[in-house]
Protein backbone atom coordinates (compact mmCIF):
# COMPACT_ATOMS: atom_id res chain seq x y z
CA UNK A 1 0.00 0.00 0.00
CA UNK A 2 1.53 3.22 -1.04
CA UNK A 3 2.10 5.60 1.74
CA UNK A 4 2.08 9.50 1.07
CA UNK A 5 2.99 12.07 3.65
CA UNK A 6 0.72 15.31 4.25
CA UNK A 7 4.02 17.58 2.98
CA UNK A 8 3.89 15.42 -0.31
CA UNK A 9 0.29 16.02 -0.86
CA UNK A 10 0.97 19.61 0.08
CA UNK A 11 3.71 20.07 -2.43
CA UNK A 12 1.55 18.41 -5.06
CA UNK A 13 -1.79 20.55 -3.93
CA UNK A 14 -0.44 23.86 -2.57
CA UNK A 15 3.42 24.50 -3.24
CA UNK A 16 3.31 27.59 -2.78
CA UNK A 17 1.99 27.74 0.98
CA UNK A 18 4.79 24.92 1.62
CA UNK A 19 7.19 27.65 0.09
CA UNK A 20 6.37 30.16 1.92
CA UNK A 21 6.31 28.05 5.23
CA UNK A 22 9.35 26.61 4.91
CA UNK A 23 11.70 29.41 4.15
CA UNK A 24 9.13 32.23 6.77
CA UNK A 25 10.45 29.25 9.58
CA UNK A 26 14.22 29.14 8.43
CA UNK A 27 14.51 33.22 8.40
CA UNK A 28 12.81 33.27 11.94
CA UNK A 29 15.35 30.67 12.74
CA UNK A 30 18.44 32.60 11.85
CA UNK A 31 16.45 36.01 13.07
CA UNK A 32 16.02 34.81 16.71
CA UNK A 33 19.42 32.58 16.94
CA UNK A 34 21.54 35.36 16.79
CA UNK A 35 19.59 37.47 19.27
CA UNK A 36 19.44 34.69 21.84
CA UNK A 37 23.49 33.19 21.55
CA UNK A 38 24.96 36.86 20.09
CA UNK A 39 26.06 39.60 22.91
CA UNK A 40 27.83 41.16 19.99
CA UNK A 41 27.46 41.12 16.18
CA UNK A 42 29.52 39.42 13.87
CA UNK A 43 33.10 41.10 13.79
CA UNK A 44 32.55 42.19 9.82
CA UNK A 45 29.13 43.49 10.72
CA UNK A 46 30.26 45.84 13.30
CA UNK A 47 32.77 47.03 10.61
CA UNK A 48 29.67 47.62 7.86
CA UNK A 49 27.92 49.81 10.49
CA UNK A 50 30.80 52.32 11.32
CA UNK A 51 30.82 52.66 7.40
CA UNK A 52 27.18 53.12 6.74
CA UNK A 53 27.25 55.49 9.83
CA UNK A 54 29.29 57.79 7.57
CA UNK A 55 27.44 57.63 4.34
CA UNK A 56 30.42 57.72 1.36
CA UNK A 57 29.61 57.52 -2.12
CA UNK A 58 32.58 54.80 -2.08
CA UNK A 59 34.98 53.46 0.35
CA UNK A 60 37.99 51.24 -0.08
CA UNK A 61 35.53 48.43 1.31
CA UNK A 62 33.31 49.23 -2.22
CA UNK A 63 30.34 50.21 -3.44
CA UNK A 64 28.09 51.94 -0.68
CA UNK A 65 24.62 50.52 -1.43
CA UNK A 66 24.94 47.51 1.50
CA UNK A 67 26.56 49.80 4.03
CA UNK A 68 23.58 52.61 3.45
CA UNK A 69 21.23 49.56 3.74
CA UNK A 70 22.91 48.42 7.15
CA UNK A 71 22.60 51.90 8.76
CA UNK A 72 18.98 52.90 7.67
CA UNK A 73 17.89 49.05 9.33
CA UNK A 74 19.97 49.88 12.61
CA UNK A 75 18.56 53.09 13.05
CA UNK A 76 14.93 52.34 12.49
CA UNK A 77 15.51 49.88 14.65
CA UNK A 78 16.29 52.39 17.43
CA UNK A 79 19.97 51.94 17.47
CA UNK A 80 19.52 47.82 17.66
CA UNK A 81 21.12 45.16 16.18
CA UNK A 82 17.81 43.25 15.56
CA UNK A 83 16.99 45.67 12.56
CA UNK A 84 20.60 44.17 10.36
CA UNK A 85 19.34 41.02 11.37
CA UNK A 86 16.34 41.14 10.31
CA UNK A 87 16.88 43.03 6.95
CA UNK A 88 19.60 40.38 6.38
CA UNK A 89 16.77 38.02 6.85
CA UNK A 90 14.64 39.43 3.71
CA UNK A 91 17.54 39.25 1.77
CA UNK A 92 17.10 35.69 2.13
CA UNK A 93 13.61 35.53 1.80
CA UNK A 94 13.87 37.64 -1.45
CA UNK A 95 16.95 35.23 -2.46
CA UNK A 96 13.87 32.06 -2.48
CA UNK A 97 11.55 33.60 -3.86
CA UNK A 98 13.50 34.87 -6.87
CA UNK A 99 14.75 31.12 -6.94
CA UNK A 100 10.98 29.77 -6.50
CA UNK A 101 9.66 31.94 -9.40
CA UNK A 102 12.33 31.22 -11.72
CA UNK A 103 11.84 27.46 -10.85
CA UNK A 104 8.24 27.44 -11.33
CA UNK A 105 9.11 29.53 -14.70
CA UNK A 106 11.44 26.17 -15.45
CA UNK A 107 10.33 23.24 -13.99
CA UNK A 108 6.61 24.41 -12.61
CA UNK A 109 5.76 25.25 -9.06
CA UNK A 110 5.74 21.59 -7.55
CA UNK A 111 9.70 20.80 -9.02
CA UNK A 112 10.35 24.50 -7.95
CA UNK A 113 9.57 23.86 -4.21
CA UNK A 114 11.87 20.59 -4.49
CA UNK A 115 14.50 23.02 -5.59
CA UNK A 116 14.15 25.01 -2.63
CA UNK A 117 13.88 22.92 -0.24
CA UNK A 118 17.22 21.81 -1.23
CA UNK A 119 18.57 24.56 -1.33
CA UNK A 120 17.70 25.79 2.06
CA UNK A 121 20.09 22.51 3.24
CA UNK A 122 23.11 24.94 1.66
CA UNK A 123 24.93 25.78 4.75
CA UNK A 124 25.72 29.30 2.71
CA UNK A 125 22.25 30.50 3.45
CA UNK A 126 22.54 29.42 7.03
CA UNK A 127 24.61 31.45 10.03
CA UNK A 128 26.65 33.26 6.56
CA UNK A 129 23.47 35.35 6.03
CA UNK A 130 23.68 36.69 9.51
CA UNK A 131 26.58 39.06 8.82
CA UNK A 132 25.06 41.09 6.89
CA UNK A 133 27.14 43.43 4.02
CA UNK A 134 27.55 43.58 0.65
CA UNK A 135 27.77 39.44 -0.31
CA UNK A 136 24.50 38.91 1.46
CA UNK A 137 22.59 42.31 -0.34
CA UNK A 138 24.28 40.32 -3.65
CA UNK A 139 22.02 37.59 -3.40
CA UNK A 140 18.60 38.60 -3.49
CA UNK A 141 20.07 40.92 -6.25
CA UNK A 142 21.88 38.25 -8.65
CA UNK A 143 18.67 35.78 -7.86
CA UNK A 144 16.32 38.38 -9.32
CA UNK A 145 18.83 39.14 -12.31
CA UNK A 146 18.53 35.47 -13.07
CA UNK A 147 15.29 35.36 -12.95
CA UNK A 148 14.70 38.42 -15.22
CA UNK A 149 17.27 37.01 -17.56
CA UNK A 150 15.17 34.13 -17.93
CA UNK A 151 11.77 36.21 -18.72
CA UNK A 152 13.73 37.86 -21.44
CA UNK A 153 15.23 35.67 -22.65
CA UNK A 154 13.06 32.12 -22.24
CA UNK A 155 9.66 33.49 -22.11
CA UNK A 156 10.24 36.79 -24.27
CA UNK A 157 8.84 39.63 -21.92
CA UNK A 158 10.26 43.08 -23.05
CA UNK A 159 8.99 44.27 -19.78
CA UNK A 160 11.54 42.46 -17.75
CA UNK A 161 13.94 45.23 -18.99
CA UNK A 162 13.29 47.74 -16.95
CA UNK A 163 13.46 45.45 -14.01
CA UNK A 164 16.65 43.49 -15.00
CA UNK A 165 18.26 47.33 -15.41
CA UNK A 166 17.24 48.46 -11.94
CA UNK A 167 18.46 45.14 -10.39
CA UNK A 168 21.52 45.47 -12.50
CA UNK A 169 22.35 48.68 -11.52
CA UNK A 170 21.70 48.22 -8.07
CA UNK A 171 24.39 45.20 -7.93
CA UNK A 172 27.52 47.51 -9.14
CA UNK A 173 26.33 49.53 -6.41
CA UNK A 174 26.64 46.35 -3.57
CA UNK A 175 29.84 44.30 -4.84
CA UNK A 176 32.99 44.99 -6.46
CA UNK A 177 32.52 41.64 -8.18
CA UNK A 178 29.16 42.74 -9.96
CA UNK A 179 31.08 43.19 -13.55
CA UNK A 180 32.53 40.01 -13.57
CA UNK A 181 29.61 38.14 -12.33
CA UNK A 182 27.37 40.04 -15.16
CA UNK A 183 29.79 38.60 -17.62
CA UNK A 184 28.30 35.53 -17.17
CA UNK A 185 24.32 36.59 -17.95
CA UNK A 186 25.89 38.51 -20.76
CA UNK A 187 27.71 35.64 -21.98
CA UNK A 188 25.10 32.89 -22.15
CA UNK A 189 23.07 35.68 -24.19
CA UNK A 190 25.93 36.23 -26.70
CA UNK A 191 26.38 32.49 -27.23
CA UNK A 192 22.56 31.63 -27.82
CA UNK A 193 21.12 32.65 -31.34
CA UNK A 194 17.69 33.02 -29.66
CA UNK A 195 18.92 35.12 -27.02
CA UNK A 196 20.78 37.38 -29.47
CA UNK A 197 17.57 38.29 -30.77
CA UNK A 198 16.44 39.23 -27.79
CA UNK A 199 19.49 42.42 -27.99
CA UNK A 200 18.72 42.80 -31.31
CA UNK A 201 16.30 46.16 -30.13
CA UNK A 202 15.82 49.30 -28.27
CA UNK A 203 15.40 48.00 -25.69
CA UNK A 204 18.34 47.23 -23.83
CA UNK A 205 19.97 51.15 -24.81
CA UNK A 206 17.04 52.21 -22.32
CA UNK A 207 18.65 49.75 -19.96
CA UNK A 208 21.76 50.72 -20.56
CA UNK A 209 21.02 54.10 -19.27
CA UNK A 210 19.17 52.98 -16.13
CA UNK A 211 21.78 51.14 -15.28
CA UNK A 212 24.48 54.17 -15.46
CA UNK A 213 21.80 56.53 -14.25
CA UNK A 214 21.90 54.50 -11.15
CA UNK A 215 25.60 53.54 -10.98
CA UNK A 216 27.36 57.18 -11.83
CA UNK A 217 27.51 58.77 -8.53
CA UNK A 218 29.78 55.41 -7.69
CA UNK A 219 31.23 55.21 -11.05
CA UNK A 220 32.30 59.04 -10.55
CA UNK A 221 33.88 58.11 -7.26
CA UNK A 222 36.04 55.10 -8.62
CA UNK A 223 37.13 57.68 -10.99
CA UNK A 224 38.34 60.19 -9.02
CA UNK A 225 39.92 58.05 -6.36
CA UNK A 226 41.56 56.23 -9.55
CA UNK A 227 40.57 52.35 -8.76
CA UNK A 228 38.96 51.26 -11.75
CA UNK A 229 42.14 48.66 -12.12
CA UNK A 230 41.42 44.90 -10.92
CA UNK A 231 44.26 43.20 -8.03
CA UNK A 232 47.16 42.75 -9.25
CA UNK A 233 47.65 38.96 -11.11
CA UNK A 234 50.00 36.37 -9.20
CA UNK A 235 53.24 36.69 -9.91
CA UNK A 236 55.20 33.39 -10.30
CA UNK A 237 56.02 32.79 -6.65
CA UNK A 238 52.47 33.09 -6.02
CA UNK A 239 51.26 29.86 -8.37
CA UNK A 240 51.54 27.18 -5.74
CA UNK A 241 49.68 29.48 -3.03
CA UNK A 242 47.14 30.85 -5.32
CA UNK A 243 46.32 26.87 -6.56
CA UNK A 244 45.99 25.80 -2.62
CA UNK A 245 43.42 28.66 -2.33
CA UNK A 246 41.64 27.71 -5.18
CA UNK A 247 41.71 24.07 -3.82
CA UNK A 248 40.42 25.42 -0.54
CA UNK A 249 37.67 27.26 -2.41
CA UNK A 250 36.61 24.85 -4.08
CA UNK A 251 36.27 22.23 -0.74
CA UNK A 252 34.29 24.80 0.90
CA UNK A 253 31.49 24.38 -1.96
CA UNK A 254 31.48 21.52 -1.96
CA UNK A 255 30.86 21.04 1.66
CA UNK A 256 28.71 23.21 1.71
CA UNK A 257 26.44 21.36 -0.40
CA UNK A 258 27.02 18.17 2.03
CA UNK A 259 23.00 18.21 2.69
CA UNK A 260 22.08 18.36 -1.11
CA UNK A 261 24.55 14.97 -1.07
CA UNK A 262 22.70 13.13 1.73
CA UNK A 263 19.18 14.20 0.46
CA UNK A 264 20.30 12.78 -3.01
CA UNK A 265 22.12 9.57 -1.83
CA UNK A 266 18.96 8.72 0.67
CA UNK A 267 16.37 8.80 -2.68
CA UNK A 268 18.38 6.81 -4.61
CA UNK A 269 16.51 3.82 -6.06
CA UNK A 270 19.57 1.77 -5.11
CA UNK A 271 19.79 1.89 -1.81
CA UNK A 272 16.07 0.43 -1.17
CA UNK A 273 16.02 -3.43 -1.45
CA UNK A 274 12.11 -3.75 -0.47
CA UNK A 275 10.20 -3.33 -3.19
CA UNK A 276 8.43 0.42 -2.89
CA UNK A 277 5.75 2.48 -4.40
CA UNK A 278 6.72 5.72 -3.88
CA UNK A 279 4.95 8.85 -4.41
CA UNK A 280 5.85 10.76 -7.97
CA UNK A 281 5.77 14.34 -8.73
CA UNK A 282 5.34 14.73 -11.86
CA UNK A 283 6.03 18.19 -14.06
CA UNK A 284 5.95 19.15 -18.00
CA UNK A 285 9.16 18.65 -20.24
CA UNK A 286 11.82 21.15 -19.83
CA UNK A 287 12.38 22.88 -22.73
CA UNK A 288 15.95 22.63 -24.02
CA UNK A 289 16.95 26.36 -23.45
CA UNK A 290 16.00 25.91 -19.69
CA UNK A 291 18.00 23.43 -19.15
CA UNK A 292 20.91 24.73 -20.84
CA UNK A 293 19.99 27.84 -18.60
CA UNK A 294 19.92 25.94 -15.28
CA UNK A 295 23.26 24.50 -15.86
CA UNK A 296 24.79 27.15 -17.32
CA UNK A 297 24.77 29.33 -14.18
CA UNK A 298 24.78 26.07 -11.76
CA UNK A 299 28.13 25.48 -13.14
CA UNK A 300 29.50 28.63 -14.32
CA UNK A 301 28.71 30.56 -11.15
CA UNK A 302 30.99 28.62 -8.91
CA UNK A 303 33.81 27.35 -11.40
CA UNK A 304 34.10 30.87 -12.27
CA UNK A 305 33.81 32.43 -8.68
CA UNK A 306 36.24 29.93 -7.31
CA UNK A 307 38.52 29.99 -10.51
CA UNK A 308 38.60 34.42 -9.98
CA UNK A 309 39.03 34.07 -6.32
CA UNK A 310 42.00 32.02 -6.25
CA UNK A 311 43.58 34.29 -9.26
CA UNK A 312 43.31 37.53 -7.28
CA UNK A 313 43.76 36.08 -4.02
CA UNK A 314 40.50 36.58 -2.31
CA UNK A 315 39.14 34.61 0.70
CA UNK A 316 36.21 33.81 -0.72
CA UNK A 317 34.49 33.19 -4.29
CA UNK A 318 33.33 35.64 -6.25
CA UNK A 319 30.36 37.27 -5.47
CA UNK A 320 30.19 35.00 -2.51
CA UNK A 321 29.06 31.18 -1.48
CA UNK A 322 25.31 32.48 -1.23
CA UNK A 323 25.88 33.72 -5.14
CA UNK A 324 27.59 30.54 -6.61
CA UNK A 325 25.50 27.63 -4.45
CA UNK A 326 21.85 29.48 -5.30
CA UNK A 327 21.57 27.27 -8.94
CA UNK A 328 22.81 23.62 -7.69
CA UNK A 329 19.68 22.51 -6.09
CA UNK A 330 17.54 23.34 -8.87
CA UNK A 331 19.72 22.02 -11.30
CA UNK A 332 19.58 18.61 -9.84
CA UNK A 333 15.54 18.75 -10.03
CA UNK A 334 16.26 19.57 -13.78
CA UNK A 335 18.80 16.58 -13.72
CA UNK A 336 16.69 13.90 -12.26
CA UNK A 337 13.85 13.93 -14.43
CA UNK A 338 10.21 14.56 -15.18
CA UNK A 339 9.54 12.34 -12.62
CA UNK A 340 10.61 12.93 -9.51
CA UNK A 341 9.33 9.57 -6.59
CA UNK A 342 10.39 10.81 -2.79
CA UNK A 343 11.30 7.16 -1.49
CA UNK A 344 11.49 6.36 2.55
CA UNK A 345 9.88 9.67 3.36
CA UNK A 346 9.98 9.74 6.82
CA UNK A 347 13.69 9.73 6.42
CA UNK A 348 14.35 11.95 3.86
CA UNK A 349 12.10 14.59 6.29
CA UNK A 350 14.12 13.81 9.05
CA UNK A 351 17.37 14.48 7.06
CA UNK A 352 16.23 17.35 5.81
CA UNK A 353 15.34 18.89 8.88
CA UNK A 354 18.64 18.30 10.27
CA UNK A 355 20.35 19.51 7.70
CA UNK A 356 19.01 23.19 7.79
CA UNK A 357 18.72 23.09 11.71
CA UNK A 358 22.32 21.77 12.04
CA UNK A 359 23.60 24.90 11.98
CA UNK A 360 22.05 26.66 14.19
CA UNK A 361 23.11 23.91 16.64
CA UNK A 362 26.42 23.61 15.86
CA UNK A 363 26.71 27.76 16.42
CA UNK A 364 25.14 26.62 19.72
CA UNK A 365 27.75 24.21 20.78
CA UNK A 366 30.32 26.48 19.67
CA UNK A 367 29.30 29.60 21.76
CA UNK A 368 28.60 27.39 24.57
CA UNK A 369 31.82 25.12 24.77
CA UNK A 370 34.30 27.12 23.20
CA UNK A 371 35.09 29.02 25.98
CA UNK A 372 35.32 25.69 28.27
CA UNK A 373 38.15 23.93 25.45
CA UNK A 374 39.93 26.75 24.85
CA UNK A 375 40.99 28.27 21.37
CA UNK A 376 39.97 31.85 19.87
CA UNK A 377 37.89 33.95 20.96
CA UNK A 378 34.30 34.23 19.62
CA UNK A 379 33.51 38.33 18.60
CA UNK A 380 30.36 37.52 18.66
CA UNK A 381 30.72 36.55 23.09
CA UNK A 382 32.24 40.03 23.58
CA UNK A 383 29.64 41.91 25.68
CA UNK A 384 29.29 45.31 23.22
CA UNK A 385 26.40 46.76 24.46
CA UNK A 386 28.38 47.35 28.38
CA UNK A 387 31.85 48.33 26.18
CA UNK A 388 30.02 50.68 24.20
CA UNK A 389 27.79 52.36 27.56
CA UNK A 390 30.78 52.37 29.53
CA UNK A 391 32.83 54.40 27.32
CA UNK A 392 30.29 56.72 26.34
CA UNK A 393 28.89 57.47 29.41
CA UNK A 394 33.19 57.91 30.64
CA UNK A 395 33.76 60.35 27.53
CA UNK A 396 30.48 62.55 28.39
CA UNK A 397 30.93 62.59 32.17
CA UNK A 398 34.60 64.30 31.61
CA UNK A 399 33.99 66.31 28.87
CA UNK A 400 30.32 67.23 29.23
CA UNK A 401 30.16 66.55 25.79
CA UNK A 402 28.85 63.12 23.50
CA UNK A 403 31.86 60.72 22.27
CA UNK A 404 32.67 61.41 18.49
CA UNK A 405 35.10 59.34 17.95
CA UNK A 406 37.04 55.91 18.90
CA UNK A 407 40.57 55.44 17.87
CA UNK A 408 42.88 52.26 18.54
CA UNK A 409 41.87 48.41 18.25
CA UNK A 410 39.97 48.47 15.27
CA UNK A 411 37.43 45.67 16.57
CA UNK A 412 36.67 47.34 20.39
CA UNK A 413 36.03 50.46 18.26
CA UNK A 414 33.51 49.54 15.78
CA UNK A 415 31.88 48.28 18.66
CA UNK A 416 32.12 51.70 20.47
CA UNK A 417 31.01 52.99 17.34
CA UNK A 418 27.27 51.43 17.55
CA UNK A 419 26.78 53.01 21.09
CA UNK A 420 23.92 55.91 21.59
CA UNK A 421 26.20 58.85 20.09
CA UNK A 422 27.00 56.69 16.83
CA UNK A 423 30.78 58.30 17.33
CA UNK A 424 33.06 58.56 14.01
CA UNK A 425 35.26 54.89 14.01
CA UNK A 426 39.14 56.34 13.22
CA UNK A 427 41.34 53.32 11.80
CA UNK A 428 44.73 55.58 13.04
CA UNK A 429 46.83 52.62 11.87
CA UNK A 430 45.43 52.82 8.58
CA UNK A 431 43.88 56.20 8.10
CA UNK A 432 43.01 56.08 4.05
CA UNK A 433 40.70 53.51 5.01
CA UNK A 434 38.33 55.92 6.82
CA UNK A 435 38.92 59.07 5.39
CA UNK A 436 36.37 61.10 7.23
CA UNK A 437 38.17 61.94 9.86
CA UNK A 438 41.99 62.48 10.45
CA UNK A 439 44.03 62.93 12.91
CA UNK A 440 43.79 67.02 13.23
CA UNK A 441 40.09 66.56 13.30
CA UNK A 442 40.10 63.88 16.07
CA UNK A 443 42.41 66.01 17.94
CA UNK A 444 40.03 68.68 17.65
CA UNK A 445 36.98 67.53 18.71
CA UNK A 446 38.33 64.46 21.27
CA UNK A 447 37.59 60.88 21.74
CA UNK A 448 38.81 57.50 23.20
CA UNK A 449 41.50 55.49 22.01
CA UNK A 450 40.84 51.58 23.42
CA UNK A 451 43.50 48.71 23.43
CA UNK A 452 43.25 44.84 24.94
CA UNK A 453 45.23 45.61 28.06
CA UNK A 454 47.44 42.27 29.32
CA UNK A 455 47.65 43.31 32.96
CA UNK A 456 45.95 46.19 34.98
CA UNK A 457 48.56 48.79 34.48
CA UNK A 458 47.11 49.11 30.98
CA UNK A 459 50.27 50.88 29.42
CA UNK A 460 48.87 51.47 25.86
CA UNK A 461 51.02 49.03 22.96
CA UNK A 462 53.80 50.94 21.26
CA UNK A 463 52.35 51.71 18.05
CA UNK A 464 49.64 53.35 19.54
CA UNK A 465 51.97 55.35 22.38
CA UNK A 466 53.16 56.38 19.11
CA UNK A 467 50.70 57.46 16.93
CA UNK A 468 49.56 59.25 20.29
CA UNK A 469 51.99 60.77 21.93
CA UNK A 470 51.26 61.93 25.47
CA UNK A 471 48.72 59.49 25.98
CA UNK A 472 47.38 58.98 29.59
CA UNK A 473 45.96 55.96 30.29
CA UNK A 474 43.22 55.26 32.41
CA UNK A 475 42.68 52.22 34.50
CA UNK A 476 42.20 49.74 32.15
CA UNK A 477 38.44 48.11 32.75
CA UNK A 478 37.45 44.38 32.52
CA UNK A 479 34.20 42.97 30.80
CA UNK A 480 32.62 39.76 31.22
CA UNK A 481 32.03 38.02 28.51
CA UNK A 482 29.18 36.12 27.07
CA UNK A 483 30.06 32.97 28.72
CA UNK A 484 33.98 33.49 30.44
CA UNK A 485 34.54 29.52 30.62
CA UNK A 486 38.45 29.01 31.39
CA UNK A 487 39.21 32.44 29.40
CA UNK A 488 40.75 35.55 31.08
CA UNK A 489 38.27 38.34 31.83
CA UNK A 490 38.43 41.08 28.88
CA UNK A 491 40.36 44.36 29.88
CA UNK A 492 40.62 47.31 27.84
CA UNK A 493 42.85 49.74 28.44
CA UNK A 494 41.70 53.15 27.16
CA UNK A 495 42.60 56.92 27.38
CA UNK A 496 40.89 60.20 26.93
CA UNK A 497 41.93 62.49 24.00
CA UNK A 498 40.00 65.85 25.15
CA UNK A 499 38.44 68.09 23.02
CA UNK A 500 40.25 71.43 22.51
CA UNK A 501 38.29 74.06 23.53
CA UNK A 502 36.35 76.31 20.97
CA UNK A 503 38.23 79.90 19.95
């Protein structure tokens, strides 16, 4: 007798309430995980916020659109962390749905929920889409240029112009990698005669000038600060490192597609030796140009992304796991057939569900017992909302005035930086890197320079001593963290640099 779950007859019956479901209970997942285990946020998202704070046209960090994005959320929010996460959180509900339409555009709506729900077992879209910045604002944005590609091109909409050019435009604004990941749309257009006719009109000059209408005040920037060159190529003592990285790229994918693998492997006809009737969802033929399509950027998107990152040395792909993992899972719906049967389905649910809640557990176990084992230190454990009180409540009470800037160890200060005065974040050992402020004007109008102190003398480090010379410090105060375990209690030395007095 042939056994079929409620989810199956829900897929089959209403796939798009079981899309909505499913990927409304993963964002609330990753929404209220990092409030409950986070006292501070993710090292690179404090960093995004002391940018955004300052609103530049372009920084040395790239295009501003993300770090805009970032500060409008976290001051809406009233100054809280819970309005990144939660935009961060639509970005990934934006990323599905983009995926979901063009799936149901491909494969129809019951294959396209398959697709999904695989993907959602990417461990890319899992505690990665917390730190929010520019690579997680890339993927709702690349999603919904794929998916506009594909009305163009596939089901011939001229109105999917004007979209695809707004989208478009708004991705040179969030990554530096936007050119060379457009490449790749513009490519597979190029190389298909019935996507050349497509070009062959008006309409994508209008486009064109969307697109630079939206881009120029960045474009302007790049010019004027003269970085419209790419990194420099690898020399040839750089080969062998450059090929490890790529190696190392290229692992990470494919681990992080480990719950596609077990979904996959548990379905497989061979691995049932009682004869089965499984349930079959069935869709229409895929045309040819779909599936050349699906593969196309399923393939292209990480081969090229890994193949770019290990050329100019980046730590990541291009454009990002989130970017070259979105196409995989439906390109194995597209792979297995026009049939697809969902054998031992009370495992495959279990799998499934531990595949996209493993994550959040294994960030549990990791803020929990990391502190007890030893090793580095979690920034997410450091208590930010006390470091960021105590010095501006220490700045105000001497000077009678609200903290404007923090100076010193770059990570302590971005997380001064999201405290009630929102003061300017001054990398001193690097100043071109936040060129709103310099050192005359910190002098001017004061601040707090911060240091890990190792003992409670708190002498500030050389290089600092040195970029500030006559320095006092203060007595250097210790934080709890998050959960101390066997780790030393955090102590920051810090010192007053007093406003000079108006003329």
């Amino acid at each position: 007798m042939r056994f079929t779950s409620l989810i199956v007859e829900l897929i089959r019956a209403r796939p798009g309430l079981v899309f909505w479901l499913v990927v409304t209970i993963q964002a609330t997942m990753w929404f209220v995980v990092p409030l409950l285990l986070y006292s501070a946020p993710p090292s690179g998202l404090a960093l995004t916020l002391a940018y955004g704070r300052e609103y530049q046209v372009g920084t040395e960090l790239g295009p501003p659109l993300a770090f805009w994005l970032a500060d409008l959320a976290y001051r809406l929010a009233g100054n809280h962390i819970f309005g990144v996460y939660l935009l961060a959180q639509l970005c990934a509900v934006v990323t599905f749905w983009a995926l979901y339409a063009l799936g149901r555009a491909v494969v129809g709506p019951q294959h396209a929920v398959i697709a999904v729900l695989l993907t959602l077992t990417v461990t890319a879209f899992a505690g990665q889409g917390v730190d929010f910045g520019p690579l997680v604002l890339a993927r709702p944005l690349w999603a919904l240029v794929l998916l506009h590609t594909w009305r163009l091109i596939g089901q011939r909409r001229r109105n999917a112009w004007f979209a695809l050019s707004i989208e478009v435009g708004l991705l040179l604004l969030t990554t530096t990698s936007a050119p060379l990941l457009l490449l790749l749309p513009i490519g597979f257009a190029l190389a298909n005669p019935r996507s050349r006719s497509v070009l062959a009109s008006f309409d994508p000059l209008y486009a064109l000038v969307v697109i630079v209408v939206l881009a120029l005040p960045y474009l302007v920037w790049l010019a004027r600060a003269e970085l419209f060159a790419l990194p420099p190529l690898p020399t040839a003592d750089d080969a062998i490192p450059r090929l490890l990285l790529g190696g190392e790229l290229a692992l990470d994918l494919v681990v992080a597609l480990a719950g596609v693998a077990l979904l996959i492997v548990l379905n497989l006809r061979r691995l049932h030796r009682r004869p089965e009737d499984p349930p079959v969802i069935v869709r229409p033929p895929v045309a040819p140009l779909a599936r050349q399509f699906v593969y196309f950027f399923a393939l292209a998107s990480a081969l090229v992304g890994v193949l770019l990152g290990a050329v100019f040395g980046l730590p990541h792909v291009v454009g990002g796991a989130g970017i070259a993992l979105l196409m995989p899972g439906l390109a194995v719906v597209v792979l297995t057939g026009d049939a697809i049967a969902l054998r031992r389905q009370r495992i495959l649910r279990a799998a499934w569900a531990a595949a996209v809640v493993a994550p959040a557990f294994a960030l549990l176990a990791a803020t929990l017992l990391q502190p007890w084992i030893g090793g580095a230190e979690r920034a997410t454990s450091l208590p930010a909302g006390d470091i960021a009180k105590f010095f501006g409540d220490s700045f105000e009470r001497r000077t009678n005035r609200p903290l404007q800037a923090v100076a010193g160890d770059p990570q302590l200060a971005a997380l001064i930086g999201m405290g009630a005065s929102r003061p300017h974040l001054w990398l001193d050992a690097a100043p071109h890197r936040t060129p709103w402020i310099n050192a005359a004007k910190f002098g001017e109008q004061g601040g707090v320079v911060v240091w890990r102190a190792a003992d409670t003398i708190g002498q500030p480090p050389a290089d600092i001593a040195h970029r500030f010379p006559g320095l006092v410090p203060e007595i250097p105060r210790a934080f709890a963290r998050l959960i101390d375990g066997r780790q030393p209690l955090l102590r920051i030395g810090w010192a007053i640099v007093r406003p000079k007095p108006a003329p």
